[in-house]
N, C-alpha and C. Protein backbone atom coordinates (compact mmCIF):
# COMPACT_ATOMS: atom_id res chain seq x y z
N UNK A 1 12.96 -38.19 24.80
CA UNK A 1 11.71 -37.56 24.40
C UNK A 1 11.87 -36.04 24.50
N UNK A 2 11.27 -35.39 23.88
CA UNK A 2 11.95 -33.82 23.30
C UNK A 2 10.09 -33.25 24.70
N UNK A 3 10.70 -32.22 25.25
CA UNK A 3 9.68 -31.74 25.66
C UNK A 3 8.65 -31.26 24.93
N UNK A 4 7.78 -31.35 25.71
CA UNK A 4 5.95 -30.41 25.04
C UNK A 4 6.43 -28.89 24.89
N UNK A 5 6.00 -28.55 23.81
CA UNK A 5 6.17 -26.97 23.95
C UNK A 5 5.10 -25.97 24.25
N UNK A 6 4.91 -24.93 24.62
CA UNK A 6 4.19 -24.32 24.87
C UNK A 6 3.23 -24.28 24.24
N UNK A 7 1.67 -24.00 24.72
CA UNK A 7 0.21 -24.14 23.35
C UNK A 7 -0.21 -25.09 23.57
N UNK A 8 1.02 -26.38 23.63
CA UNK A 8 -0.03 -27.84 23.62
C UNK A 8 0.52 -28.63 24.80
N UNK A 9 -0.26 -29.91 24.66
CA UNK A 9 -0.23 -30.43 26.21
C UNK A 9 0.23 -31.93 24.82
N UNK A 10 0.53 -33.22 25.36
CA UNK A 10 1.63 -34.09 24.92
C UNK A 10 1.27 -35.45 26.02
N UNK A 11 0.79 -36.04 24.84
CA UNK A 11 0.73 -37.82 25.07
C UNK A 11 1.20 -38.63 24.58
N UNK A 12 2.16 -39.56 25.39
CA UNK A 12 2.86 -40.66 24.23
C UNK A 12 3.60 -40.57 22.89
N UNK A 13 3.83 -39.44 23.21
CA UNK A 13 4.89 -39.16 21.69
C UNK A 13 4.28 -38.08 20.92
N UNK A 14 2.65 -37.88 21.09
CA UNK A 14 2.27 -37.11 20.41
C UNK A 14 1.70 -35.69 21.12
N UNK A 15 1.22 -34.42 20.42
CA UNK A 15 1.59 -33.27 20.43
C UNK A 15 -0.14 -32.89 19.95
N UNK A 16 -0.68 -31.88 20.96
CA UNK A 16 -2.24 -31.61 20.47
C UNK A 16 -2.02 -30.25 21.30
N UNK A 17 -2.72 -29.69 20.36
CA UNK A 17 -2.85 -27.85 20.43
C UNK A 17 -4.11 -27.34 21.52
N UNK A 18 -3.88 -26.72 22.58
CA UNK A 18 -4.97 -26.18 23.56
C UNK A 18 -5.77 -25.66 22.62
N UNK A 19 -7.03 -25.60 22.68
CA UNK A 19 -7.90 -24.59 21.77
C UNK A 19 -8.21 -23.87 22.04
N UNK A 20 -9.05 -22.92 20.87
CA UNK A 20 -9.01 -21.74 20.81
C UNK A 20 -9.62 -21.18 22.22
N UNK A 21 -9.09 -20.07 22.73
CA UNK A 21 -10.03 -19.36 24.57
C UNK A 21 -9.05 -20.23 25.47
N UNK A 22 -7.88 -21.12 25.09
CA UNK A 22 -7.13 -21.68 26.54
C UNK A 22 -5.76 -21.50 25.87
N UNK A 23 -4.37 -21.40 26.57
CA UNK A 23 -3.45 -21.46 27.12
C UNK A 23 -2.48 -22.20 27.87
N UNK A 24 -1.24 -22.45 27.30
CA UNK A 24 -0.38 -23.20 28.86
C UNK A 24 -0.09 -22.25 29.19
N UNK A 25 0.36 -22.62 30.69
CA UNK A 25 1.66 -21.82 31.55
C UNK A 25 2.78 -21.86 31.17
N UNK A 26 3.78 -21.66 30.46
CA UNK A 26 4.90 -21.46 29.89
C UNK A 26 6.01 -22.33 30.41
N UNK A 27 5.45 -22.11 32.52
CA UNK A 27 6.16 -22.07 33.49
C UNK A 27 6.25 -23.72 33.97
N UNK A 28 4.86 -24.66 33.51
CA UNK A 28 4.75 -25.80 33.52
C UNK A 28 5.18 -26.31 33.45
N UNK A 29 5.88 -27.41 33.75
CA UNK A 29 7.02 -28.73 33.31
C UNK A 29 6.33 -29.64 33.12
N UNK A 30 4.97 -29.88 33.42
CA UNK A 30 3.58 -31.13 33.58
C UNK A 30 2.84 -30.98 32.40
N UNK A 31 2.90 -31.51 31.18
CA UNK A 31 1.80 -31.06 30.19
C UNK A 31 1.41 -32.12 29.28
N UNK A 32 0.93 -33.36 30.57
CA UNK A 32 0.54 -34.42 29.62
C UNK A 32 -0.74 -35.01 29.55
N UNK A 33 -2.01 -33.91 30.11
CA UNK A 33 -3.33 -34.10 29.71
C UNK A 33 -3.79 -32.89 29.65
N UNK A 34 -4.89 -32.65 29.07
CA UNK A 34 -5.62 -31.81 28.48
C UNK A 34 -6.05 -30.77 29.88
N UNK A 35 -5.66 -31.43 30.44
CA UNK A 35 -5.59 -30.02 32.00
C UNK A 35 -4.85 -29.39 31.79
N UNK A 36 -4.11 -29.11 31.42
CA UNK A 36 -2.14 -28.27 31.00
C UNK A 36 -3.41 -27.46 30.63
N UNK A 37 -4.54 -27.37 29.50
CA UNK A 37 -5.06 -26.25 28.93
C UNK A 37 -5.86 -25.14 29.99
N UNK A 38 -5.28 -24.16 30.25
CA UNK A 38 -6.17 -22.68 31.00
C UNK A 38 -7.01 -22.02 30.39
N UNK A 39 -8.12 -21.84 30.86
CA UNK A 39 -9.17 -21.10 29.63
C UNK A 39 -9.05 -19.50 30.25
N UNK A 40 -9.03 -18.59 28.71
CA UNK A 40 -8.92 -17.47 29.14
C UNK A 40 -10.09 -16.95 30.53
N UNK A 41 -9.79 -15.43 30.87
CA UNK A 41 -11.08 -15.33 31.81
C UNK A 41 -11.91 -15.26 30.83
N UNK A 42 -13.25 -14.36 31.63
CA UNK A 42 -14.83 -14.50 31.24
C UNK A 42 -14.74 -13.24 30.30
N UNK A 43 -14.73 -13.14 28.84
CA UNK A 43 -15.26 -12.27 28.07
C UNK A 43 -13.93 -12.27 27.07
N UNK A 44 -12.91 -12.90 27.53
CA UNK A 44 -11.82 -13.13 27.12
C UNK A 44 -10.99 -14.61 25.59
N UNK A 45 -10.99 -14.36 25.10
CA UNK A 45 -9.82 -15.74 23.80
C UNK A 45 -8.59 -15.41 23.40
N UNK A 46 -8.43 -16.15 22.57
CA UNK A 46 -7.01 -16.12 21.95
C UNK A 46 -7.01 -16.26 20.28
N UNK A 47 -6.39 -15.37 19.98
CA UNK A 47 -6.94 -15.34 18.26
C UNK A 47 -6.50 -16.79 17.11
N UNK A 48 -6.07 -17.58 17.85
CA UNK A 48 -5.99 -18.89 17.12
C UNK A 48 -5.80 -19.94 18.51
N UNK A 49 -5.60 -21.43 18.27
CA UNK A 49 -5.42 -22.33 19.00
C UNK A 49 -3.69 -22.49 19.27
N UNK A 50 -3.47 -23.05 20.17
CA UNK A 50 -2.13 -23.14 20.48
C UNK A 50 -1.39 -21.90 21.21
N UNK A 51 -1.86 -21.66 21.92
CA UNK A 51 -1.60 -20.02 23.09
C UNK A 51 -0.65 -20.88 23.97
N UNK A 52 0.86 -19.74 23.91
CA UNK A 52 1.33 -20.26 24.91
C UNK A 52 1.38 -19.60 26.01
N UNK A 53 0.74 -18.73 26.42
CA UNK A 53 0.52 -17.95 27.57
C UNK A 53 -0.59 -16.76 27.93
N UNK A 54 -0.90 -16.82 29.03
CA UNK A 54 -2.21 -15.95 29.05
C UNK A 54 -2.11 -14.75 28.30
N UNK A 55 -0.63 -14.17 28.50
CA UNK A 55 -1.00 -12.83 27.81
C UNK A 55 -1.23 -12.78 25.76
N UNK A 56 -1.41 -13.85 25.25
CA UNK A 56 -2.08 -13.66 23.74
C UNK A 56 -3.46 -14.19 24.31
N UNK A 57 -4.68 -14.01 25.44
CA UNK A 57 -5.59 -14.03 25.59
C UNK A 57 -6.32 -12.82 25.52
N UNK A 58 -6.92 -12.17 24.80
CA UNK A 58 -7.49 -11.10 24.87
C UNK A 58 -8.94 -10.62 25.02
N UNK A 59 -9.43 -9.39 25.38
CA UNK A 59 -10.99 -9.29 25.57
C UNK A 59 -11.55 -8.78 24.14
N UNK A 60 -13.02 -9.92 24.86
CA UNK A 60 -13.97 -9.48 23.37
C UNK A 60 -14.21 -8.35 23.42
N UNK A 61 -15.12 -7.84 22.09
CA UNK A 61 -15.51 -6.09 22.35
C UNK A 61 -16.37 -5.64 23.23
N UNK A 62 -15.98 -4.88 23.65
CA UNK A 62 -16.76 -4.06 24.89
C UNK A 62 -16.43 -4.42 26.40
N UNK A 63 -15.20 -5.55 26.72
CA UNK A 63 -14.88 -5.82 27.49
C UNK A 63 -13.51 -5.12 27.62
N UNK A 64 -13.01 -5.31 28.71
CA UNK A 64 -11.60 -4.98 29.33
C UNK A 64 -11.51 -5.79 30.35
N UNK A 65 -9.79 -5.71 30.68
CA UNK A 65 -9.08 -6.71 31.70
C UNK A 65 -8.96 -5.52 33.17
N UNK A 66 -9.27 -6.03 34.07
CA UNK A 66 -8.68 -5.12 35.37
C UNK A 66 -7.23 -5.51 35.92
């Protein structure tokens, strides 16, 4: 079985994309329920579905990251 790749989390053979505002950990080796998905922080998304890491999470307008 070929590993899950980053973005999506992987059941039984098949392959589903975190959505849009979540993320995997890159760093994960575990990504076989829909927990694998991290939601960006608060004011924060990702400009399409399938993020493989926090940093393509970005802030909405008028927000910033500390």
């Amino acid at each position: 079985m070929e590993p899950c790749t980053p973005g999506y989390w992987c059941n039984s053979g098949q392959r589903f994309p975190c959505n849009r505002g979540f993320y995997t950990d890159a760093k994960a080796t575990e990504r076989t329920t829909l927990a694998a998905c991290h939601p960006c922080g608060a004011n924060a998304i990702t400009a399409t579905d399938h993020a493989a890491s926090e940093i393509e999470c970005y802030c909405n307008v008028g927000y910033y990251m500390n």
